[in-house]
C-alpha atoms as a PDB file:
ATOM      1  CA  UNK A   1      86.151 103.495 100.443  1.00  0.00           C
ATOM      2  CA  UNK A   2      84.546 105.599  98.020  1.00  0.00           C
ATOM      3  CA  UNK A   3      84.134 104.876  94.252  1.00  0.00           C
ATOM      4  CA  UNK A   4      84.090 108.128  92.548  1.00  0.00           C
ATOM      5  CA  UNK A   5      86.941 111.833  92.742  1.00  0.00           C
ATOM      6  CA  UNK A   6      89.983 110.808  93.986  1.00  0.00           C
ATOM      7  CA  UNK A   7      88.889 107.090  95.639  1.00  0.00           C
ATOM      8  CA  UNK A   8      89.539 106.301  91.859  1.00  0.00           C
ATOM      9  CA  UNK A   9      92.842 107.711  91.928  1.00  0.00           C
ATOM     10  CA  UNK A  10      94.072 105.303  94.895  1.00  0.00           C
ATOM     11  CA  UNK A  11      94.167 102.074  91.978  1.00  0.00           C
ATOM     12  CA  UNK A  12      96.404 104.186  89.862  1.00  0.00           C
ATOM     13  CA  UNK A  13      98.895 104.677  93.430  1.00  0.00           C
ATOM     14  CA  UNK A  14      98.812 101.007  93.974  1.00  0.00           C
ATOM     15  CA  UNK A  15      99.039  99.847  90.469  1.00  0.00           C
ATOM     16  CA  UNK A  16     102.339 101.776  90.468  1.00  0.00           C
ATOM     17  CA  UNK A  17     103.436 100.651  93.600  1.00  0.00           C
ATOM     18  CA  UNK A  18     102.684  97.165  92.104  1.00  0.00           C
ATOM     19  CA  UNK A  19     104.650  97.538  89.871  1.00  0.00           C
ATOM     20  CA  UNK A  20     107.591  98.344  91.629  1.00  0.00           C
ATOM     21  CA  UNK A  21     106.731  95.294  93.673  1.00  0.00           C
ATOM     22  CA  UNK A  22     103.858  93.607  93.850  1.00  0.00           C
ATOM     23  CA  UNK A  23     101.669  94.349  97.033  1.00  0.00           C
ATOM     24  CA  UNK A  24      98.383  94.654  96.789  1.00  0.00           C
ATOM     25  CA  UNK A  25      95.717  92.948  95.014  1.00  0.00           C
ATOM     26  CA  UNK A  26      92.825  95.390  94.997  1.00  0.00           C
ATOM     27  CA  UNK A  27      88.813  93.348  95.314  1.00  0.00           C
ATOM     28  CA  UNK A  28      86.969  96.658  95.169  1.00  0.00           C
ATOM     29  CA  UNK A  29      84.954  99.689  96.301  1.00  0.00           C
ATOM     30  CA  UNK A  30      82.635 100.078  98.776  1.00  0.00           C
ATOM     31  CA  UNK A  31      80.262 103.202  98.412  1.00  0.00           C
ATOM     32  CA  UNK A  32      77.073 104.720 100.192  1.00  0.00           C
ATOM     33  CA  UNK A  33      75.855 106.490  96.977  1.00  0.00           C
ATOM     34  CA  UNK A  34      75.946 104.086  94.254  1.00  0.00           C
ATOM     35  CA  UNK A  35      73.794 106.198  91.596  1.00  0.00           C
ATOM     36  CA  UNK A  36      77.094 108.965  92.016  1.00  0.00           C
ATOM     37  CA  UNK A  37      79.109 106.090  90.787  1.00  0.00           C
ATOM     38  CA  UNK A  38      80.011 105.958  87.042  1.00  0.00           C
ATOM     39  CA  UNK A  39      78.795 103.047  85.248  1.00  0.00           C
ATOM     40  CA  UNK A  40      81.821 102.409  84.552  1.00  0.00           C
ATOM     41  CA  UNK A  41      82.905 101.424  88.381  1.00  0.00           C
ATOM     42  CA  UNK A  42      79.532 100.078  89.332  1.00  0.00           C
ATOM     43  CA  UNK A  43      80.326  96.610  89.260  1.00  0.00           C
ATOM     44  CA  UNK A  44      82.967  96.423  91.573  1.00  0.00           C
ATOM     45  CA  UNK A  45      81.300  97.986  94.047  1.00  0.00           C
ATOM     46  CA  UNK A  46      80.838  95.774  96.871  1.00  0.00           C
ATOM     47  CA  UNK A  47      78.317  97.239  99.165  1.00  0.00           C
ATOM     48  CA  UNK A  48      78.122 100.146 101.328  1.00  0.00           C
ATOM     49  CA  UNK A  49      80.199 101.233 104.075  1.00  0.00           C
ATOM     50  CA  UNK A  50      78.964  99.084 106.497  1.00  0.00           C
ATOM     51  CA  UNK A  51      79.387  96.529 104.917  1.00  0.00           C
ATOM     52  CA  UNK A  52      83.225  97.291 105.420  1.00  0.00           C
ATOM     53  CA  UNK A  53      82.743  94.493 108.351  1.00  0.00           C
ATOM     54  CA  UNK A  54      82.540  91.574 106.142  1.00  0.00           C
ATOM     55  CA  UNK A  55      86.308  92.335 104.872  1.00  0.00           C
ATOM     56  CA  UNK A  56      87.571  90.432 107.827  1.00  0.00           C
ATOM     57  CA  UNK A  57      91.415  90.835 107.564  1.00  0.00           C
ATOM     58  CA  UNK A  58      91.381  92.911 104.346  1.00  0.00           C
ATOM     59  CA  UNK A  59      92.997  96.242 104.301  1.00  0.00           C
ATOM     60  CA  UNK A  60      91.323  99.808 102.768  1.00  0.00           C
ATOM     61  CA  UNK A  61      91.497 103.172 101.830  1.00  0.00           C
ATOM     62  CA  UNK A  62      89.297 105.674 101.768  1.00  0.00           C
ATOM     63  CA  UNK A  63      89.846 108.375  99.326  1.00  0.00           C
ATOM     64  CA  UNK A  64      86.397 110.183  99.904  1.00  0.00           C
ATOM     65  CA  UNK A  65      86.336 114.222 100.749  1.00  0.00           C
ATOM     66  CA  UNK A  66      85.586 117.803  98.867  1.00  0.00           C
ATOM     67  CA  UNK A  67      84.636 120.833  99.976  1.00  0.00           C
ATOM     68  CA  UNK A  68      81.168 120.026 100.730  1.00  0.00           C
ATOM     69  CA  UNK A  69      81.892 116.799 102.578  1.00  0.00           C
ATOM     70  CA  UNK A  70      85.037 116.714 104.059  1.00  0.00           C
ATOM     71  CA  UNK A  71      83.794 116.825 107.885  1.00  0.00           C
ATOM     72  CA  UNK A  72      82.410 114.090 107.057  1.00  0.00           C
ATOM     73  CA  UNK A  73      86.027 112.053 106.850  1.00  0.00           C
ATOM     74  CA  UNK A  74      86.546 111.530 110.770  1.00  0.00           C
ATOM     75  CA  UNK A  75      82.822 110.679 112.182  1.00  0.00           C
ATOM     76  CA  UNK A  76      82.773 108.108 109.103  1.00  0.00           C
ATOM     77  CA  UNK A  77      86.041 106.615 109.988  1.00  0.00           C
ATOM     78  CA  UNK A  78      85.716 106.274 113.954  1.00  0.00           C
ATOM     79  CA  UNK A  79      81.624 104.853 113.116  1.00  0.00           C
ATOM     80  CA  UNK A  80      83.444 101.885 111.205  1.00  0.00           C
ATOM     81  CA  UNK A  81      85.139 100.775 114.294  1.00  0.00           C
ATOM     82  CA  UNK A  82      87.703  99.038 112.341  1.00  0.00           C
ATOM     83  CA  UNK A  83      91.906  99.350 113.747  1.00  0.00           C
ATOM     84  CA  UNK A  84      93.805 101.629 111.906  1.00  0.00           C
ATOM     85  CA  UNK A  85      96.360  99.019 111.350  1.00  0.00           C
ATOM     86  CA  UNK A  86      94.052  98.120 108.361  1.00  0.00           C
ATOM     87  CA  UNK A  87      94.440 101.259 106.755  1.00  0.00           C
ATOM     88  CA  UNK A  88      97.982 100.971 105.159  1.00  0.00           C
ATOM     89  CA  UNK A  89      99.796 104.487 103.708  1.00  0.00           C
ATOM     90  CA  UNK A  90      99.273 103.902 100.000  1.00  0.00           C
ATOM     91  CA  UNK A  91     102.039 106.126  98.599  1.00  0.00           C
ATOM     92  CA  UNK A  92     102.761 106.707  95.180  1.00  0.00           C
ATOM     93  CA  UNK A  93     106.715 105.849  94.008  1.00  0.00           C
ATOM     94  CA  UNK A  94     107.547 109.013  92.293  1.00  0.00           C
ATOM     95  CA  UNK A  95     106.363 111.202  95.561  1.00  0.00           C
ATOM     96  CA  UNK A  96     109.748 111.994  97.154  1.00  0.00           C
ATOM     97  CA  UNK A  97     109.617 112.127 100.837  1.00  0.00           C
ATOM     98  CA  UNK A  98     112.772 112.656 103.399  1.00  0.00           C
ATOM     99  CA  UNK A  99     113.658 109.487 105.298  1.00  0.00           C
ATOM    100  CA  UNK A 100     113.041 111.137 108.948  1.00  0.00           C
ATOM    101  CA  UNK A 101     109.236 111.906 108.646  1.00  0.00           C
ATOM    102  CA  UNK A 102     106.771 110.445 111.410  1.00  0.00           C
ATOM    103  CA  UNK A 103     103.390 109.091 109.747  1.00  0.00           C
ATOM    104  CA  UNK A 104     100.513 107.573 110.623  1.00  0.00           C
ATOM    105  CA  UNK A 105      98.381 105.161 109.471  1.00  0.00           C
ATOM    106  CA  UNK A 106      95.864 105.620 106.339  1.00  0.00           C
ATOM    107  CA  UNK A 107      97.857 108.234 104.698  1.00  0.00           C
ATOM    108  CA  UNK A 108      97.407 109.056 100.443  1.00  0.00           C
ATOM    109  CA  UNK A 109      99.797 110.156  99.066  1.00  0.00           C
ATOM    110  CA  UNK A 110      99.835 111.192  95.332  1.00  0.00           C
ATOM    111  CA  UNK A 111     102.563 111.626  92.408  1.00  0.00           C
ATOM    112  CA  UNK A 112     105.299 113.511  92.850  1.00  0.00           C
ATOM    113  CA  UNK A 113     104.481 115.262  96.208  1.00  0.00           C
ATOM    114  CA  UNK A 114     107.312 116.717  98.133  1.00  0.00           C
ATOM    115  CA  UNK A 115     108.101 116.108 102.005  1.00  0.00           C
ATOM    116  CA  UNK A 116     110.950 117.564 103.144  1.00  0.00           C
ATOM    117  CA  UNK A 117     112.335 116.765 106.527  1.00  0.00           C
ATOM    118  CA  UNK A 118     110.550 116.422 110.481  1.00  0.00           C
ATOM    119  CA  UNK A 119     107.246 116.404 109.495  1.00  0.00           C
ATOM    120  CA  UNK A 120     104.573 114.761 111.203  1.00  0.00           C
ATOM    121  CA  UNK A 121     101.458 113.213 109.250  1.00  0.00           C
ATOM    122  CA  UNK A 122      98.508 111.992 111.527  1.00  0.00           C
ATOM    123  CA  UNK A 123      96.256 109.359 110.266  1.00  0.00           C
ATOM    124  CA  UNK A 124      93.790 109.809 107.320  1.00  0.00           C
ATOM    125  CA  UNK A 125      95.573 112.558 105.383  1.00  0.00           C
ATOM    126  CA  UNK A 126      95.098 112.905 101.805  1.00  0.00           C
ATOM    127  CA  UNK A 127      97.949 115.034  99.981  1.00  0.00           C
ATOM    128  CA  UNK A 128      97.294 115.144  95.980  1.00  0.00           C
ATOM    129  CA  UNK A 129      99.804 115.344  93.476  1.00  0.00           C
ATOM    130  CA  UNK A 130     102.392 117.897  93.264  1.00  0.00           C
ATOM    131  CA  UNK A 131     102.298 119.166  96.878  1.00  0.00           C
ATOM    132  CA  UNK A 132     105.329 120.795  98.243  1.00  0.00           C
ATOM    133  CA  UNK A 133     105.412 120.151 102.512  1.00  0.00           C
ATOM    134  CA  UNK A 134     108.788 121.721 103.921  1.00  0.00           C
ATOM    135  CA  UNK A 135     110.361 121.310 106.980  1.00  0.00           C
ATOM    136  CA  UNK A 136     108.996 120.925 110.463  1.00  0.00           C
ATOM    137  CA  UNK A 137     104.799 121.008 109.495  1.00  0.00           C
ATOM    138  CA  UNK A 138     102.253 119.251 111.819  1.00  0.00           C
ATOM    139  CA  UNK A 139      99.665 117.687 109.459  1.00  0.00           C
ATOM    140  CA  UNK A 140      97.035 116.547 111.933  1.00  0.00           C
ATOM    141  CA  UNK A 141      94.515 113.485 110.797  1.00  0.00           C
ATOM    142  CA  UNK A 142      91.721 113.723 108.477  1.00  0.00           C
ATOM    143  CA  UNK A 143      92.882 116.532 106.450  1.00  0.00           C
ATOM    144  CA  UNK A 144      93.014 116.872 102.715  1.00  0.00           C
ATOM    145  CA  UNK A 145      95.726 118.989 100.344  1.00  0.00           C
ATOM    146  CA  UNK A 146      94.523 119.407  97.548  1.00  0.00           C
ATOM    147  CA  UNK A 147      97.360 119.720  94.472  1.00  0.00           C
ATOM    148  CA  UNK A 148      99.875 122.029  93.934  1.00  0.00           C
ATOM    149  CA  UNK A 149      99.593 123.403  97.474  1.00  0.00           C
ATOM    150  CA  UNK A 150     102.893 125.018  98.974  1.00  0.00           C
ATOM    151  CA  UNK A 151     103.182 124.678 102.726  1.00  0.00           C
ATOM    152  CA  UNK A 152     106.151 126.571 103.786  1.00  0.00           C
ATOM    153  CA  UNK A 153     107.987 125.375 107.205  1.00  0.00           C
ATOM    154  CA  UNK A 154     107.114 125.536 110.270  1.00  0.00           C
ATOM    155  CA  UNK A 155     103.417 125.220 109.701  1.00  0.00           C
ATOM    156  CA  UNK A 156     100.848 123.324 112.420  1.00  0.00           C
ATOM    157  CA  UNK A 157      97.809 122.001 110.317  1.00  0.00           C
ATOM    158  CA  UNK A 158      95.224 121.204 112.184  1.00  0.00           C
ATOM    159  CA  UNK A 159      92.489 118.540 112.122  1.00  0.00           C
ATOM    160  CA  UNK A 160      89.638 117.644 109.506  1.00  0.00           C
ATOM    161  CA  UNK A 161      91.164 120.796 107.434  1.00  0.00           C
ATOM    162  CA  UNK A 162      90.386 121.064 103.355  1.00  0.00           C
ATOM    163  CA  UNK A 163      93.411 123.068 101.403  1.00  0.00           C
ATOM    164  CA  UNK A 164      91.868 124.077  97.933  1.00  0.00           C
ATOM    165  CA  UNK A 165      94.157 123.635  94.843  1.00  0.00           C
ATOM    166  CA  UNK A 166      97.451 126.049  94.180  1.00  0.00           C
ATOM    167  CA  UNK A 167      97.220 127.109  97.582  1.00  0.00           C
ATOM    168  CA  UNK A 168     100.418 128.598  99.641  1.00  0.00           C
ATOM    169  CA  UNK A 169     100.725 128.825 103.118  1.00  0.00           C
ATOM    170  CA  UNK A 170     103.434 130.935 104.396  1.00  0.00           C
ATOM    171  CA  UNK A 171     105.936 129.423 107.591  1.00  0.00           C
ATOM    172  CA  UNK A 172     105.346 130.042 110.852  1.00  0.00           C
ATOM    173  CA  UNK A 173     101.517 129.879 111.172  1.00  0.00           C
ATOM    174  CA  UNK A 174      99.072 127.508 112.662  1.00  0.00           C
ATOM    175  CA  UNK A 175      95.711 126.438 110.614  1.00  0.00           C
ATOM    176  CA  UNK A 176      93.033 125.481 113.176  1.00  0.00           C
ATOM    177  CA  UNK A 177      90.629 122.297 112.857  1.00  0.00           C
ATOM    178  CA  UNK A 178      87.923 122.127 110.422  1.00  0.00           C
ATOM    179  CA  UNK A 179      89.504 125.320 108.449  1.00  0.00           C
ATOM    180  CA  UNK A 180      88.816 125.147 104.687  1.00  0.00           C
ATOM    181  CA  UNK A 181      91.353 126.980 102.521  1.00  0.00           C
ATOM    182  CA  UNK A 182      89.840 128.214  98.758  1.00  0.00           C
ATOM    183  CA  UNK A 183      91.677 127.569  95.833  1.00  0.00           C
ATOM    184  CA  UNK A 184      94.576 129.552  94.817  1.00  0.00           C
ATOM    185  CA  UNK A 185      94.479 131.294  98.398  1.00  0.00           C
ATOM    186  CA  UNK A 186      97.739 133.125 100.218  1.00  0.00           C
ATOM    187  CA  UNK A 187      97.685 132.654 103.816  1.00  0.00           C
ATOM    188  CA  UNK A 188     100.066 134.837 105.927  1.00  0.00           C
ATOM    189  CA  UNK A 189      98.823 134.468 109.298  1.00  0.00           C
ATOM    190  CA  UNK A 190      97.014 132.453 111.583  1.00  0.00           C
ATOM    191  CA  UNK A 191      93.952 131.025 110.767  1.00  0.00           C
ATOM    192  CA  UNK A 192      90.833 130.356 113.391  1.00  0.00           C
ATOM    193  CA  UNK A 193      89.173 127.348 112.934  1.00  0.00           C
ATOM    194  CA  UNK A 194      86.054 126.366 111.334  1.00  0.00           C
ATOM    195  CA  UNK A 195      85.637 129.540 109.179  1.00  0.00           C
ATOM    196  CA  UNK A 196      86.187 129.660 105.447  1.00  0.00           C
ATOM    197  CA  UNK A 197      89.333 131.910 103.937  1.00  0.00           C
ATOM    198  CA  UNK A 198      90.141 132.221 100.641  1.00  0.00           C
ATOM    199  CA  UNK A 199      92.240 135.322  98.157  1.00  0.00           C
ATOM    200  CA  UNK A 200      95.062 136.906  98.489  1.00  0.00           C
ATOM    201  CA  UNK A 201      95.599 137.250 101.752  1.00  0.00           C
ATOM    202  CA  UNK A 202      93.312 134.842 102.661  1.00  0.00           C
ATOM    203  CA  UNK A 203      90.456 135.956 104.452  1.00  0.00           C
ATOM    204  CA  UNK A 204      87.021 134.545 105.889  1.00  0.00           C
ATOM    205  CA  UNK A 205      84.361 134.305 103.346  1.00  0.00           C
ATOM    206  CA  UNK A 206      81.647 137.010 104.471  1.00  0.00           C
END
C-alpha cells in the first residue's frame, strides 16, 4: 500500500528476507495518487486502495506516512475492513531483535534496527533503519520511527505518533497519541498529545 517514500523500501525488506528463504512473491502496489508515483513504479500499480478488496487471500503492507500525513495511517487502515491477519510483520534479516518481544500484526521493520528485550509493538508500526528500542517500551499501533531514533527504556509510545529522524527519547517518559517528534529532537519529559515538539529539549512548536 503505497508506491512512493518508504512503501518502496518494503521490496528491498522482502527481497532480503527472500533470500534467506523464499517467502513472498510480491504482485504490486496499490496507490490513491498515481501522478506522485515515479514513472518508474507506475506500471505495477494495481489500482487504488479500494481496490485492496479484489486481493482475496493476498497479504499487504502499507508503508505510507510523513509528517504531513501520518494521521492518516489508522482511519485508512480500519476503512479497508480487511483482518489484520493479512498484514504479515515484514522484517528485515539484519534488524536484531531479542527473542521475548510481543508484536503485532503489520509491523516494518527496517535494516539493522535494534530491539532489546519486553517490548511491546502494536499493529501498523513502522521503525526505519538503524533504530535503537531498549528495554521495556510500549510502541502503540500506527506509529512511525523514523531512523536513527534512540528510545531509551522504559518509554510508553503512544498511538498514531511520528518520531522525526536522529531523535532520542530519554527512559521513563510517556509520548501521548498523535504526538509528532521533529528531527534531531531531545525529549526529557512527558509529552501531551497531539501537539508538535521539536529541539533540544523538545518543546511544542509555537
Amino acid at each position: 500500500m503505497g508506491a512512493s517514500g518508504s512503501s518502496l523500501d518494503i521490496l528491498s525488506i522482502i527481497n532480503q528476507i527472500n533470500l534467506k528463504k523464499k517467502k513472498y512473491q510480491f504482485v504490486g502496489y496499490l496507490d490513491d495518487n498515481i501522478n506522485k508515483v515515479s514513472k518508474k513504479y507506475k506500471n505495477k500499480v494495481l489500482g487504488k486502495f479500494k481496490d485492496i478488496n479484489k486481493f482475496k487471500g493476498y497479504y499487504f503492507a502499507i508503508g505510507i506516512g510523513n509528517e504531513k500525513n501520518y494521521k492518516i495511517r489508522k482511519g485508512l487502515i480500519s476503512d479497508l475492513k480487511i483482518p489484520t491477519k493479512y498484514f504479515p510483520n515484514i522484517i528485515h534479516p539484519s534488524a536484531l531483535i531479542n527473542d521475548d518481544i510481543e508484536i503485532g500484526h503489520g509491523n516494518i521493520i527496517h535494516a539493522y534496527v535494534t530491539i532489546s528485550r519486553d517490548v511491546k509493538i502494536d499493529n501498523f508500526v513502522n521503525i526505519l533503519p538503524k533504530v535503537t528500542v531498549n528495554h521495556d517500551v510500549n510502541i502503540k499501533s500506527y506509529t512511525i520511527i523514523n531512523s536513527n531514533t534512540v528510545i531509551s527504556g522504559d518509554i510508553n509510545i503512544g498511538e498514531n505518533c511520528y518520531i522525526g529522524q536522529g531523535s532520542n527519547l530519554r527512559d521513563h517518559i510517556n509520548i501521548g497519541d498523535k504526538t509528532l517528534i521533529g528531527m534531531g529532537s531531545v525529549v526529557t519529559k512527558d509529552l501531551e498529545g497531539n501537539f508538535t515538539y521539536f529541539g533540544n529539549p523538545a518543546k511544542i512548536k509555537a
